[in-house]
C-alpha atoms as a PDB file:
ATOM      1  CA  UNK A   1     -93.041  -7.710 -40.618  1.00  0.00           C
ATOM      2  CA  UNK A   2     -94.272  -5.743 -37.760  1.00  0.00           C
ATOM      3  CA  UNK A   3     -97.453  -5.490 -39.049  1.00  0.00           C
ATOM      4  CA  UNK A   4     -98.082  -8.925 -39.606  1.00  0.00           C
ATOM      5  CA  UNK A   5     -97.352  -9.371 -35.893  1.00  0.00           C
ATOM      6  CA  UNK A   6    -100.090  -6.752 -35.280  1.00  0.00           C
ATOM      7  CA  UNK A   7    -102.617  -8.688 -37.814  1.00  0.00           C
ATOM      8  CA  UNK A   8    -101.874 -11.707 -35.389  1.00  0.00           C
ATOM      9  CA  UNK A   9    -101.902  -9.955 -32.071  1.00  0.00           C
ATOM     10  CA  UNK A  10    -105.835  -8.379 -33.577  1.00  0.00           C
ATOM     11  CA  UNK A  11    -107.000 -11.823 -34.773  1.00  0.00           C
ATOM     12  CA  UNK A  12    -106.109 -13.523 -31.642  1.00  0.00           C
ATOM     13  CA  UNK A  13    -107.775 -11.260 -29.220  1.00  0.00           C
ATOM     14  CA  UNK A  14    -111.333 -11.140 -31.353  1.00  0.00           C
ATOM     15  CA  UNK A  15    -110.995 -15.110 -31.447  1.00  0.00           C
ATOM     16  CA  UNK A  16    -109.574 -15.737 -28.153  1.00  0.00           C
ATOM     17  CA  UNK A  17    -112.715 -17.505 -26.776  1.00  0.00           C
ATOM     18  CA  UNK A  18    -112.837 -19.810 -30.362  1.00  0.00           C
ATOM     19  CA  UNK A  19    -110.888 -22.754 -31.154  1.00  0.00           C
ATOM     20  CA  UNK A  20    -108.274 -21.478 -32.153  1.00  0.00           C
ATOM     21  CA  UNK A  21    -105.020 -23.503 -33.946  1.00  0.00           C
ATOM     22  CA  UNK A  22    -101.626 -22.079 -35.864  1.00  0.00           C
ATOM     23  CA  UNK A  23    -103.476 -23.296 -38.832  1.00  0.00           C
ATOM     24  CA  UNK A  24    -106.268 -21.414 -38.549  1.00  0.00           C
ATOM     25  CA  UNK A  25    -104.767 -18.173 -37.725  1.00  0.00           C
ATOM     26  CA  UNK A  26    -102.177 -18.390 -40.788  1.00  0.00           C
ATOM     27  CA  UNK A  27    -105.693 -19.666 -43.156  1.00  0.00           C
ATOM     28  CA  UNK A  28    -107.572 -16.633 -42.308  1.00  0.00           C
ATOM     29  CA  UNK A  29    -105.008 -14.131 -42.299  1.00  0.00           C
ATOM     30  CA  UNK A  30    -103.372 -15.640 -45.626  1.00  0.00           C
ATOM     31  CA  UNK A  31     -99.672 -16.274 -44.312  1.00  0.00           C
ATOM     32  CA  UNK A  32     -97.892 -20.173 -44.433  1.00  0.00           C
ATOM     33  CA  UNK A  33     -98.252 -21.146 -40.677  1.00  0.00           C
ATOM     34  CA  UNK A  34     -93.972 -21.636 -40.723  1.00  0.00           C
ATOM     35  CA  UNK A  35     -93.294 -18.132 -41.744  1.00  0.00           C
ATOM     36  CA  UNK A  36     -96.353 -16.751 -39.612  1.00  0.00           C
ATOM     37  CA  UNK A  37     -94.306 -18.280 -36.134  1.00  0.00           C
ATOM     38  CA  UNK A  38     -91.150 -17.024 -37.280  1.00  0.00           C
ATOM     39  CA  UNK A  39     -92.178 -13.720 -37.802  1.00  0.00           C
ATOM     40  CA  UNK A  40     -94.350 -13.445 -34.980  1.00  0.00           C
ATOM     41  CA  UNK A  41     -91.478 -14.872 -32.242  1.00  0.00           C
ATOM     42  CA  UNK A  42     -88.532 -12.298 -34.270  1.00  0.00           C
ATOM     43  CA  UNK A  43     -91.154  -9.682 -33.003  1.00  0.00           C
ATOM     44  CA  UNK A  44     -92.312 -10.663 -29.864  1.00  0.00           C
ATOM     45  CA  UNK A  45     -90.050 -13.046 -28.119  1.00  0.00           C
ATOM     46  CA  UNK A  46     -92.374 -15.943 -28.381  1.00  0.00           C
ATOM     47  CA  UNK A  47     -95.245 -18.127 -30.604  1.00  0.00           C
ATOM     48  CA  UNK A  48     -98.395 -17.141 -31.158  1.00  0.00           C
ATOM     49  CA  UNK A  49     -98.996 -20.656 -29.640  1.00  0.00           C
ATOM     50  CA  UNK A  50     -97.359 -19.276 -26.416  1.00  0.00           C
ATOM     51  CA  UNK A  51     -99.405 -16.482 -27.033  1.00  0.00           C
ATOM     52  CA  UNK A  52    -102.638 -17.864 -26.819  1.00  0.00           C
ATOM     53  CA  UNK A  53    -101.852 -19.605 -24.100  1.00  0.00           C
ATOM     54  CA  UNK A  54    -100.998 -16.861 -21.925  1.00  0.00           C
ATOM     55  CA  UNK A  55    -103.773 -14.511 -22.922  1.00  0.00           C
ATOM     56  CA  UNK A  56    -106.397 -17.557 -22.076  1.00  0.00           C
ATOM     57  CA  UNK A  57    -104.830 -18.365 -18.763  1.00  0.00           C
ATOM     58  CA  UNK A  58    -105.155 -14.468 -17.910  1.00  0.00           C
ATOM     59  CA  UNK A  59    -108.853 -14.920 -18.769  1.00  0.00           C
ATOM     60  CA  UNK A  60    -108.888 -17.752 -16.269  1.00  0.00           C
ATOM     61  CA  UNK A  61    -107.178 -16.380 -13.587  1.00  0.00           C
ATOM     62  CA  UNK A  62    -109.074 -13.209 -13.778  1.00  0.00           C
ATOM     63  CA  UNK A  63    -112.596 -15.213 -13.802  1.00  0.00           C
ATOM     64  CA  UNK A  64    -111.075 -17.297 -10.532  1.00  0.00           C
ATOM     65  CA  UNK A  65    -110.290 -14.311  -8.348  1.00  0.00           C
ATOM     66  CA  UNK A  66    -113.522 -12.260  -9.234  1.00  0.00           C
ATOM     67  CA  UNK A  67    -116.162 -14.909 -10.020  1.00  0.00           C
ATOM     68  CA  UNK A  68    -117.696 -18.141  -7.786  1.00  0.00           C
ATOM     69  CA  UNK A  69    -118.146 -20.158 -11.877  1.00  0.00           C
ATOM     70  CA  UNK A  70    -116.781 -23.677 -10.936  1.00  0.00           C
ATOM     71  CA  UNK A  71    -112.927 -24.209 -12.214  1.00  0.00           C
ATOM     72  CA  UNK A  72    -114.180 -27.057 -14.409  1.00  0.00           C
ATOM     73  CA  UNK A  73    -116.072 -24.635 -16.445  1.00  0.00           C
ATOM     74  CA  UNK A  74    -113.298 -22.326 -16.085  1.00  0.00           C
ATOM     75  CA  UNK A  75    -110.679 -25.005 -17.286  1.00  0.00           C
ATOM     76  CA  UNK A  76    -113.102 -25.626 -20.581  1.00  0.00           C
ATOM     77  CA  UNK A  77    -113.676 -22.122 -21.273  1.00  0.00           C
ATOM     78  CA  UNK A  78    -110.173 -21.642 -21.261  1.00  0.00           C
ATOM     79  CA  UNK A  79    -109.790 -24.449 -23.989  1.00  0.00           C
ATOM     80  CA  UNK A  80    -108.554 -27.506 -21.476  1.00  0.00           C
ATOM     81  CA  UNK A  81    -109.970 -31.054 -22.064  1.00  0.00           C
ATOM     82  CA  UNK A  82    -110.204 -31.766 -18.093  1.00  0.00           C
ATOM     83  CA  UNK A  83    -109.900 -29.773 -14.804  1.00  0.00           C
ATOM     84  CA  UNK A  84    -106.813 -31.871 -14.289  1.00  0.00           C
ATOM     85  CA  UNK A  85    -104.820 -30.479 -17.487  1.00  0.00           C
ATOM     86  CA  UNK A  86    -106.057 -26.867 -16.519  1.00  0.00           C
ATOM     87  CA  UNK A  87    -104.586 -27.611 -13.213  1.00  0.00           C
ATOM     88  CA  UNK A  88    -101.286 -28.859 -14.480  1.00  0.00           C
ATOM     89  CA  UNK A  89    -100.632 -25.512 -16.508  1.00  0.00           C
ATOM     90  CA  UNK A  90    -102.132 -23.580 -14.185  1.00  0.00           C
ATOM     91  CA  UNK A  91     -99.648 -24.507 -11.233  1.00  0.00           C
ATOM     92  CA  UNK A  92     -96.604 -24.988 -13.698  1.00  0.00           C
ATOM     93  CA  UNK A  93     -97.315 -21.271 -14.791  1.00  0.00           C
ATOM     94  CA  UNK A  94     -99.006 -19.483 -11.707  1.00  0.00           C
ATOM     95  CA  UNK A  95     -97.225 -21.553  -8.597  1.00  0.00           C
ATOM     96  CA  UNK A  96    -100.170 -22.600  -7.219  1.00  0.00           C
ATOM     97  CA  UNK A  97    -103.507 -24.480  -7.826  1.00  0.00           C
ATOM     98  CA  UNK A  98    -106.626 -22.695  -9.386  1.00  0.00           C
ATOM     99  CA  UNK A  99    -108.439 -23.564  -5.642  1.00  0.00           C
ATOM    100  CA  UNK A 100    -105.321 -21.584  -4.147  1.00  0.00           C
ATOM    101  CA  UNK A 101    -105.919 -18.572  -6.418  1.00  0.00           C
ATOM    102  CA  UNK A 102    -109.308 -18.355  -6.209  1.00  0.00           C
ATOM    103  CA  UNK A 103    -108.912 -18.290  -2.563  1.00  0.00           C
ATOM    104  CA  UNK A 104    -106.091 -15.647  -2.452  1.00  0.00           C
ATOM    105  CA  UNK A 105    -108.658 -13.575  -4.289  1.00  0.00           C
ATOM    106  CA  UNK A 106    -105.918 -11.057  -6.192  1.00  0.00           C
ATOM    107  CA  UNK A 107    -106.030 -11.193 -10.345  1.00  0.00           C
ATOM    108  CA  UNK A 108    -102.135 -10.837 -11.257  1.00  0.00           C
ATOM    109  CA  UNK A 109    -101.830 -11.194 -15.095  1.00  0.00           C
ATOM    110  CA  UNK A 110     -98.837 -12.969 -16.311  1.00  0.00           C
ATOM    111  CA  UNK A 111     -99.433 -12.273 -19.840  1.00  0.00           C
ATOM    112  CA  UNK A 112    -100.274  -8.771 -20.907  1.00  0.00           C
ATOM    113  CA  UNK A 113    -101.635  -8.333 -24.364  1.00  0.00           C
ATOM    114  CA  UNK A 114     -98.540  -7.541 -26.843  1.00  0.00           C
ATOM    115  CA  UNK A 115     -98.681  -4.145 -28.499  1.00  0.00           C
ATOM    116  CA  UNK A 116     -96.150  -3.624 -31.321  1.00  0.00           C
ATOM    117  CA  UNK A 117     -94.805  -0.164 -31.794  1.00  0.00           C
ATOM    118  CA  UNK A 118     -90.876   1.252 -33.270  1.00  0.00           C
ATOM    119  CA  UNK A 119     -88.522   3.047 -31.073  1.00  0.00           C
ATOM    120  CA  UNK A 120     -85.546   4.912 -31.709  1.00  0.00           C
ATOM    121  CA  UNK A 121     -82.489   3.143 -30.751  1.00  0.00           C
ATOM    122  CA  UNK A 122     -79.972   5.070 -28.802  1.00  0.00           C
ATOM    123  CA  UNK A 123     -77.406   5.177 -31.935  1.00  0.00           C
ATOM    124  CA  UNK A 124     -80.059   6.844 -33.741  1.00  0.00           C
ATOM    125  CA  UNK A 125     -81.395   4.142 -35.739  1.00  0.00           C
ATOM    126  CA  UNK A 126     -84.881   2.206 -35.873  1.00  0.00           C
ATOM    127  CA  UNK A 127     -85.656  -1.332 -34.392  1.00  0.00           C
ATOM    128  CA  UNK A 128     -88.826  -2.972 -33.554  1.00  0.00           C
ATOM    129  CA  UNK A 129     -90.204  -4.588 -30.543  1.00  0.00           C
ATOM    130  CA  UNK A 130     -92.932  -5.880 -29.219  1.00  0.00           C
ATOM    131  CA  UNK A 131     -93.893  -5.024 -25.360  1.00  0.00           C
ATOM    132  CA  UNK A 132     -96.106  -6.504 -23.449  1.00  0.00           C
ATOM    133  CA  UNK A 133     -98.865  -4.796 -21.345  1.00  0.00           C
ATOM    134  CA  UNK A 134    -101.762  -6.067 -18.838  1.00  0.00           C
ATOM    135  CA  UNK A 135    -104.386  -5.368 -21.215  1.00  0.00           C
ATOM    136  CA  UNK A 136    -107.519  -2.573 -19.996  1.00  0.00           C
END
């Protein structure tokens, strides 16, 4: 199951910048988009949904701090309809507007790209996880 997590984890990050949709990920890499989710959250902690979400939101905040590109094109890049939906999930997730951000001038990533791996538990035995790291 851990390695369908990793075919997931892959496919997202070459197709971040595409439209991406559950039902597109599970069509491509041949899983039912129900069994997909629940594999993917028993590995990670969240959806691939969630996922996406974060990843994207990292691209945005990274472009705000080190780039002068207008937060509307920002906000549609990142896959939002309208500056003002951007701006809503930005602030619910971040604490503060995309302006305030930008003007702060720091990229802090909130969502790491997930890297699956096994490690020994300390009885001995085998369990997966998925961590997450700021990606290079």
């Amino acid at each position: 199951m851990e390695e369908i997590s990793r075919k997931i984890v892959s496919y997202i990050e070459e197709n971040l910048d595409k439209d991406l949709t559950l039902e597109k990920i599970a069509e491509e890499l041949n899983y039912s988009k129900f069994y997909m989710v629940r594999v993917f959250k028993d590995n990670t902690g969240i959806t691939p949904y969630q996922y996406i979400r974060g990843r994207r939101l990292d691209k945005a905040a990274e472009k705000l701090a080190g780039t002068k590109q207008p937060v509307v094109e920002i906000a549609l890049e990142a896959g939002y309809g309208s500056q003002q939906s951007f701006t809503r999930v930005f602030r619910c997730e971040y604490g503060c507007t995309p302006q305030e951000y930008r003007r702060a001038g720091v990229f802090i990533p909130k969502q790491g790209r997930i890297f699956m791996g096994i490690r020994r538990s300390a009885a001995g035995g085998l369990w997966r996880w998925g961590e997450r790291r700021m990606a290079a």
